[in-house]
C-alpha atoms as a PDB file:
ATOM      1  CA  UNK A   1     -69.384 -36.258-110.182  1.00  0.00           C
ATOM      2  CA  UNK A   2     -68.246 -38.438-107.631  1.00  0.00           C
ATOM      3  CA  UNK A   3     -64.215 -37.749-105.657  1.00  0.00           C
ATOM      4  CA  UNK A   4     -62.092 -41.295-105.264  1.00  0.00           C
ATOM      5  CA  UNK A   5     -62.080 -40.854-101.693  1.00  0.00           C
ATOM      6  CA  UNK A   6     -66.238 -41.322-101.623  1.00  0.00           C
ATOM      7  CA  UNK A   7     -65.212 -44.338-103.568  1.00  0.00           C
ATOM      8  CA  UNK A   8     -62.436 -45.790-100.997  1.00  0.00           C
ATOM      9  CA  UNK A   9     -62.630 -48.708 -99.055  1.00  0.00           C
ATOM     10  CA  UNK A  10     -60.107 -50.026 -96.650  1.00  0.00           C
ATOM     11  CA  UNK A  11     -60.070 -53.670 -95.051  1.00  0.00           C
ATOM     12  CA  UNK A  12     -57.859 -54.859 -92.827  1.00  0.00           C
ATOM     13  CA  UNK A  13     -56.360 -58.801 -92.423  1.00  0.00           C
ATOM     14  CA  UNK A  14     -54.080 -60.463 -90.132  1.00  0.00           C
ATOM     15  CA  UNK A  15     -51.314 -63.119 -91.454  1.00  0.00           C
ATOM     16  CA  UNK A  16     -52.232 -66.464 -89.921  1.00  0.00           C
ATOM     17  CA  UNK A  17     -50.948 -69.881 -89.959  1.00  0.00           C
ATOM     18  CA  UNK A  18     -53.758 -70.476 -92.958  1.00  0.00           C
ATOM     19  CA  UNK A  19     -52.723 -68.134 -94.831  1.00  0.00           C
ATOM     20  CA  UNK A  20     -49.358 -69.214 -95.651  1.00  0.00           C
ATOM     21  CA  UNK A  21     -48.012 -70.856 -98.678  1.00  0.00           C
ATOM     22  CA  UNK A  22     -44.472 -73.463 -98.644  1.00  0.00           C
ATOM     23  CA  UNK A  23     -42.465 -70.538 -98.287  1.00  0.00           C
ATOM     24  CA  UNK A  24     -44.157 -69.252 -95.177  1.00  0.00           C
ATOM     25  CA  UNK A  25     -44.937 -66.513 -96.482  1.00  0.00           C
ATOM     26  CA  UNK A  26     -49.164 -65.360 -97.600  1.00  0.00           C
ATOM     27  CA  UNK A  27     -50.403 -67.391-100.318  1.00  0.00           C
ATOM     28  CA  UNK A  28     -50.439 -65.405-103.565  1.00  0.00           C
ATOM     29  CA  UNK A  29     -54.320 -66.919-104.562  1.00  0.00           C
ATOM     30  CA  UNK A  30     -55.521 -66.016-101.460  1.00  0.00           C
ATOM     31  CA  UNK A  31     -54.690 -62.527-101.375  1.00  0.00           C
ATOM     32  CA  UNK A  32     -56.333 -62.214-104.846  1.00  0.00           C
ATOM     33  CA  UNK A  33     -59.251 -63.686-103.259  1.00  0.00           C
ATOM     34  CA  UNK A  34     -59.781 -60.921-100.861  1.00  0.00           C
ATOM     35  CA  UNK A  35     -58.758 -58.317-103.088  1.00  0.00           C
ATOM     36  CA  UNK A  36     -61.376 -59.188-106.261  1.00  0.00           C
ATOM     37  CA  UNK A  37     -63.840 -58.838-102.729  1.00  0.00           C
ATOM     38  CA  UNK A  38     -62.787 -55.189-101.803  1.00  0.00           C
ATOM     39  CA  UNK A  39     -62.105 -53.902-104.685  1.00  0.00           C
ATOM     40  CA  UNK A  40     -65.572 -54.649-105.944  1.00  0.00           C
ATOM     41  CA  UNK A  41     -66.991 -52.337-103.169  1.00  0.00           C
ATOM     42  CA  UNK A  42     -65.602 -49.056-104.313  1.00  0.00           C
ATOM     43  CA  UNK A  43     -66.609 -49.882-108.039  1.00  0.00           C
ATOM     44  CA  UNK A  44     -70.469 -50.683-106.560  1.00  0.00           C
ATOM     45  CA  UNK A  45     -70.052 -47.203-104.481  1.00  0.00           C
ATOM     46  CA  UNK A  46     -69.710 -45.891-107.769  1.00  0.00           C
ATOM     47  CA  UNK A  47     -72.402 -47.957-109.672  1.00  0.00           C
ATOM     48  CA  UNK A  48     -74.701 -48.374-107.176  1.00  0.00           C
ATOM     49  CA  UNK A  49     -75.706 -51.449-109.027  1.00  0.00           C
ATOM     50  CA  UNK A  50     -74.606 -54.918-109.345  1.00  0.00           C
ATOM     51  CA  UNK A  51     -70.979 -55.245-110.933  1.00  0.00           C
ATOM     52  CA  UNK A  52     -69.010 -58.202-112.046  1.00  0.00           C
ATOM     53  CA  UNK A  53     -65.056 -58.779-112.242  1.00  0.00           C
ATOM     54  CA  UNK A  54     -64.272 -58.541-115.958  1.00  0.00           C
ATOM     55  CA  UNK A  55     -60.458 -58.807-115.252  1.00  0.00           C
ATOM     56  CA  UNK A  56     -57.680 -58.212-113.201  1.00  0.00           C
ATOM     57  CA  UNK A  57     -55.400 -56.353-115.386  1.00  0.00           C
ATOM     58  CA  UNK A  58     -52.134 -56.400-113.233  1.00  0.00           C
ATOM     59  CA  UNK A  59     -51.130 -57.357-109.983  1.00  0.00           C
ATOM     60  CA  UNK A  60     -47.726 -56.428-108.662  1.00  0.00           C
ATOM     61  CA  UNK A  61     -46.425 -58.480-105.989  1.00  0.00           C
ATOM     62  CA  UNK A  62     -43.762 -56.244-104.182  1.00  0.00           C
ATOM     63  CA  UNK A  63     -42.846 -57.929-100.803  1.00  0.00           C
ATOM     64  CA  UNK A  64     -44.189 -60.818 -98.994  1.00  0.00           C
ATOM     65  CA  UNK A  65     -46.256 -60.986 -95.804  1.00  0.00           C
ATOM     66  CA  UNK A  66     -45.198 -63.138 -93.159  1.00  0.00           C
ATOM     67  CA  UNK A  67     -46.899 -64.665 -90.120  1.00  0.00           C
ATOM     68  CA  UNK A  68     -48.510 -62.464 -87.773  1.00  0.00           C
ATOM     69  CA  UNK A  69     -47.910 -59.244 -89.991  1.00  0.00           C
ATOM     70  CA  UNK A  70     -51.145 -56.803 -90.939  1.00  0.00           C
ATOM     71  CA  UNK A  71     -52.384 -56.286 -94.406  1.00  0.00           C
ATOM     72  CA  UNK A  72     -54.238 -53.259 -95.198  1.00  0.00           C
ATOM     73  CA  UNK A  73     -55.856 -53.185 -98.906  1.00  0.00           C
ATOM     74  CA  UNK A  74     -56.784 -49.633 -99.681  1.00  0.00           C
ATOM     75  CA  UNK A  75     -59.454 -49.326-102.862  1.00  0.00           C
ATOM     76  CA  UNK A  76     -60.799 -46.953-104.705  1.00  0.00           C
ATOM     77  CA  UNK A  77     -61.774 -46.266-108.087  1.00  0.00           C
ATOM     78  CA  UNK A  78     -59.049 -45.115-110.393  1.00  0.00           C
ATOM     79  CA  UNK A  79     -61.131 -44.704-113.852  1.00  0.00           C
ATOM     80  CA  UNK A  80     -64.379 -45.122-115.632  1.00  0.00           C
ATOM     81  CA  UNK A  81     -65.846 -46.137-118.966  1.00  0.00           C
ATOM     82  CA  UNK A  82     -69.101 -46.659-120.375  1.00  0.00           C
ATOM     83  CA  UNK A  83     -69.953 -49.715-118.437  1.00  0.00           C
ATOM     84  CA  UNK A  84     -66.453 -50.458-116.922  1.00  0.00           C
ATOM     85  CA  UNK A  85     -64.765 -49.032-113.958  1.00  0.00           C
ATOM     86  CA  UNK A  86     -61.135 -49.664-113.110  1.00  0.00           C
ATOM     87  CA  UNK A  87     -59.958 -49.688-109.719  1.00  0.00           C
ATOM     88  CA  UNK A  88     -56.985 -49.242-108.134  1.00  0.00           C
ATOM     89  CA  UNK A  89     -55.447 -51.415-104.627  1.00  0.00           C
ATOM     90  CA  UNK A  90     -52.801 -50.997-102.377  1.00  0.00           C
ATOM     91  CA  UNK A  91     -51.518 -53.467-100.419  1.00  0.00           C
ATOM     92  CA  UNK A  92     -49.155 -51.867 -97.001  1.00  0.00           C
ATOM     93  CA  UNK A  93     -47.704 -54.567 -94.870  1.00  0.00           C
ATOM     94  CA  UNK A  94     -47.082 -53.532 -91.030  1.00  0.00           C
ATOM     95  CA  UNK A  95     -45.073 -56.096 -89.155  1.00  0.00           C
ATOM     96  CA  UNK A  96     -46.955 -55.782 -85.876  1.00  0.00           C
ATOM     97  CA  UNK A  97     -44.281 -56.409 -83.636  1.00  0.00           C
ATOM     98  CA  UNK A  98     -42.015 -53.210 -85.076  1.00  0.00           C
ATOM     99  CA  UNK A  99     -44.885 -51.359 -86.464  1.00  0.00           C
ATOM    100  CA  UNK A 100     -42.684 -50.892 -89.511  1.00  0.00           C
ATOM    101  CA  UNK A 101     -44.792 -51.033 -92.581  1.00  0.00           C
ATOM    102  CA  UNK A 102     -43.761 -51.615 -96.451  1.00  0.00           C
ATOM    103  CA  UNK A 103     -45.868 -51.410 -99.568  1.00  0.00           C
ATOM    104  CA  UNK A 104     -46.397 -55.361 -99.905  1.00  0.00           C
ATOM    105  CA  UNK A 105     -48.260 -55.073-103.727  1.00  0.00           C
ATOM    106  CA  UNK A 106     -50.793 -52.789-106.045  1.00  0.00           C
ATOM    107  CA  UNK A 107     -53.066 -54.249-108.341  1.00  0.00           C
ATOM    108  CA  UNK A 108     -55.284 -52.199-111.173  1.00  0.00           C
ATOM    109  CA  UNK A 109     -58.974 -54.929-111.441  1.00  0.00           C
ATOM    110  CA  UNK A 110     -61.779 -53.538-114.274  1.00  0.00           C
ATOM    111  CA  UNK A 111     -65.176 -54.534-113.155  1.00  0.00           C
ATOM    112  CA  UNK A 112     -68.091 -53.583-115.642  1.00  0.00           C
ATOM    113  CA  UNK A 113     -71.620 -52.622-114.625  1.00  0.00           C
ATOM    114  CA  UNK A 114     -74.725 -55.384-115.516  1.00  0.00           C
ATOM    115  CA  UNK A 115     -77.115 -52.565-116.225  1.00  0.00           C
ATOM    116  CA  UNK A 116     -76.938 -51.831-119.731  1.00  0.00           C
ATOM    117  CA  UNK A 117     -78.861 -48.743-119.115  1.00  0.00           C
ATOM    118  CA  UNK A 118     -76.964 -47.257-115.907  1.00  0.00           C
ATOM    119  CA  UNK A 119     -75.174 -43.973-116.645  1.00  0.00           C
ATOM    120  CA  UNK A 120     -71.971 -44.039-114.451  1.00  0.00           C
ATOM    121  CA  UNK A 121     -70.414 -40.760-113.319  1.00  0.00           C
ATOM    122  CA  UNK A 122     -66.962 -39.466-113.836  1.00  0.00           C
ATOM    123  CA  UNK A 123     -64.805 -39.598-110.858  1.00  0.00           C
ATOM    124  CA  UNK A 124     -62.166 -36.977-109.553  1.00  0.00           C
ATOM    125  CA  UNK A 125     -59.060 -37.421-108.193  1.00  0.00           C
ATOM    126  CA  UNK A 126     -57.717 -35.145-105.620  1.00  0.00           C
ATOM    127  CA  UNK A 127     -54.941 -36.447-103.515  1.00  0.00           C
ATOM    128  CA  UNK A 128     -51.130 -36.495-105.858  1.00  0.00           C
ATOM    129  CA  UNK A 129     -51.359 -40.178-105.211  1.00  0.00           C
ATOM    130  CA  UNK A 130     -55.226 -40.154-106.763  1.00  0.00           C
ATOM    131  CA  UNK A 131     -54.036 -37.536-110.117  1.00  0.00           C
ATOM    132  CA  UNK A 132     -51.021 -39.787-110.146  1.00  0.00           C
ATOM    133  CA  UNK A 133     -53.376 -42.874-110.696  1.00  0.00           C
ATOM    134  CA  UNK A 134     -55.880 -42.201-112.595  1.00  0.00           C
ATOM    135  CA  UNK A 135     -53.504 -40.062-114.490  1.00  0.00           C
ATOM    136  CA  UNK A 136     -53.085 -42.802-116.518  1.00  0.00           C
ATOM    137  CA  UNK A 137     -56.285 -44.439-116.860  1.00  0.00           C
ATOM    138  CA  UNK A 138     -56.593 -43.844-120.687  1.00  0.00           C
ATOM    139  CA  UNK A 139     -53.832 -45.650-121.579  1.00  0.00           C
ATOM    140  CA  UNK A 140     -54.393 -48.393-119.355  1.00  0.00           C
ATOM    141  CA  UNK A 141     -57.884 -48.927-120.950  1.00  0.00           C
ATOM    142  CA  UNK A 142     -55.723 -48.412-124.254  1.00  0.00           C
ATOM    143  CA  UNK A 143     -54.063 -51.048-123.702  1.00  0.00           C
ATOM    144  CA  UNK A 144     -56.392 -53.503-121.887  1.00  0.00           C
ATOM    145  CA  UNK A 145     -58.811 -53.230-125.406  1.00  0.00           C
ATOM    146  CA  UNK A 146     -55.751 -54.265-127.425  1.00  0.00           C
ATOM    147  CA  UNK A 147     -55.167 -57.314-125.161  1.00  0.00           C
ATOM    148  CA  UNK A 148     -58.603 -58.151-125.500  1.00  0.00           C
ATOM    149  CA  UNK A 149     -58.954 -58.229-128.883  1.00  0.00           C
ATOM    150  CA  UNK A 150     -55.594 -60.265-129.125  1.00  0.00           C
ATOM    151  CA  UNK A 151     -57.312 -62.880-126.512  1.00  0.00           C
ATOM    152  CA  UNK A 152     -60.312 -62.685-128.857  1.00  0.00           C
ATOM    153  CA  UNK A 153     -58.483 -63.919-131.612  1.00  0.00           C
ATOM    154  CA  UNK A 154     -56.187 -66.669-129.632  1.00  0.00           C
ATOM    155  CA  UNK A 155     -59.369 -68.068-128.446  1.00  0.00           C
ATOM    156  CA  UNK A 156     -60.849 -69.050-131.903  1.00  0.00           C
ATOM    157  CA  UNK A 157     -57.605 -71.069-132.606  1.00  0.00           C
ATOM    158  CA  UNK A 158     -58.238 -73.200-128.497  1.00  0.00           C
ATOM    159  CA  UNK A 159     -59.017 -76.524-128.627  1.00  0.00           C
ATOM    160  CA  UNK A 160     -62.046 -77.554-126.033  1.00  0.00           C
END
């Protein structure tokens, strides 16, 4: 058995002038970008083998970052399955010149393990914040197998 917090990876960005999209604020794709990145970590931590992205099952995008503000993604893993692990980000803004900081977005990604054979371990929550989580990983997975067997059937009626 494995606790989130051996799972939990934190990376730090600053806003720059690249970053930004036409509304001066950071560019949506490109924080996706770095998040599919760290939150892969914590789900290897767990695996300890390779992993791939399999989806990223909701990203909520709560206040922009603006030039010259800090990003801090916080990771960890939030649930596992048989080959799957789900892990959980938070995104907390600082604006460096105030040092006041906001929760800027959270985002839930599944990645699933590419050794058939690898036995994955539970993992346990201790923090509220981590029960609160992972609380409700079984519905989340729930729901994630209904949209994929929805998708499943949409994509035998695409035209390629």
């Amino acid at each position: 058995m494995i606790t989130c917090q051996q799972t939990k990876t934190i990376s730090e960005h600053r806003v720059i002038n690249g970053d930004l999209n036409e509304h001066e604020t950071f560019y949506g794709g490109r924080l996706l970008a770095i998040l599919d990145g760290v939150a892969s970590i914590p789900a290897t931590k767990l695996a300890r083998c390779q992993v791939v992205t399999a989806s990223v099952d909701r990203v909520n995008f709560l206040q922009p970052f603006a030039l010259n503000d800090a990003l801090k993604i916080e990771c960890y893993v939030s649930g596992v399955g048989n080959r799957s692990i789900e892990v959980f980000a938070k995104v907390i803004g600082e604006h460096l010149l105030t040092g006041q900081r906001f929760l800027g977005a959270t985002a839930f990604l599944t990645f699933v393990v590419l050794d058939h054979e690898r036995i994955l371990p539970a993992v346990t929550p201790q923090t509220a914040e981590e029960k609160a989580v992972c609380q409700g990983f079984a519905q989340r997975r729930l729901q994630n197998k209904q949209k994929l067997e929805l998708q499943k059937e949409l994509l035998t009626q695409l035209d390629i």
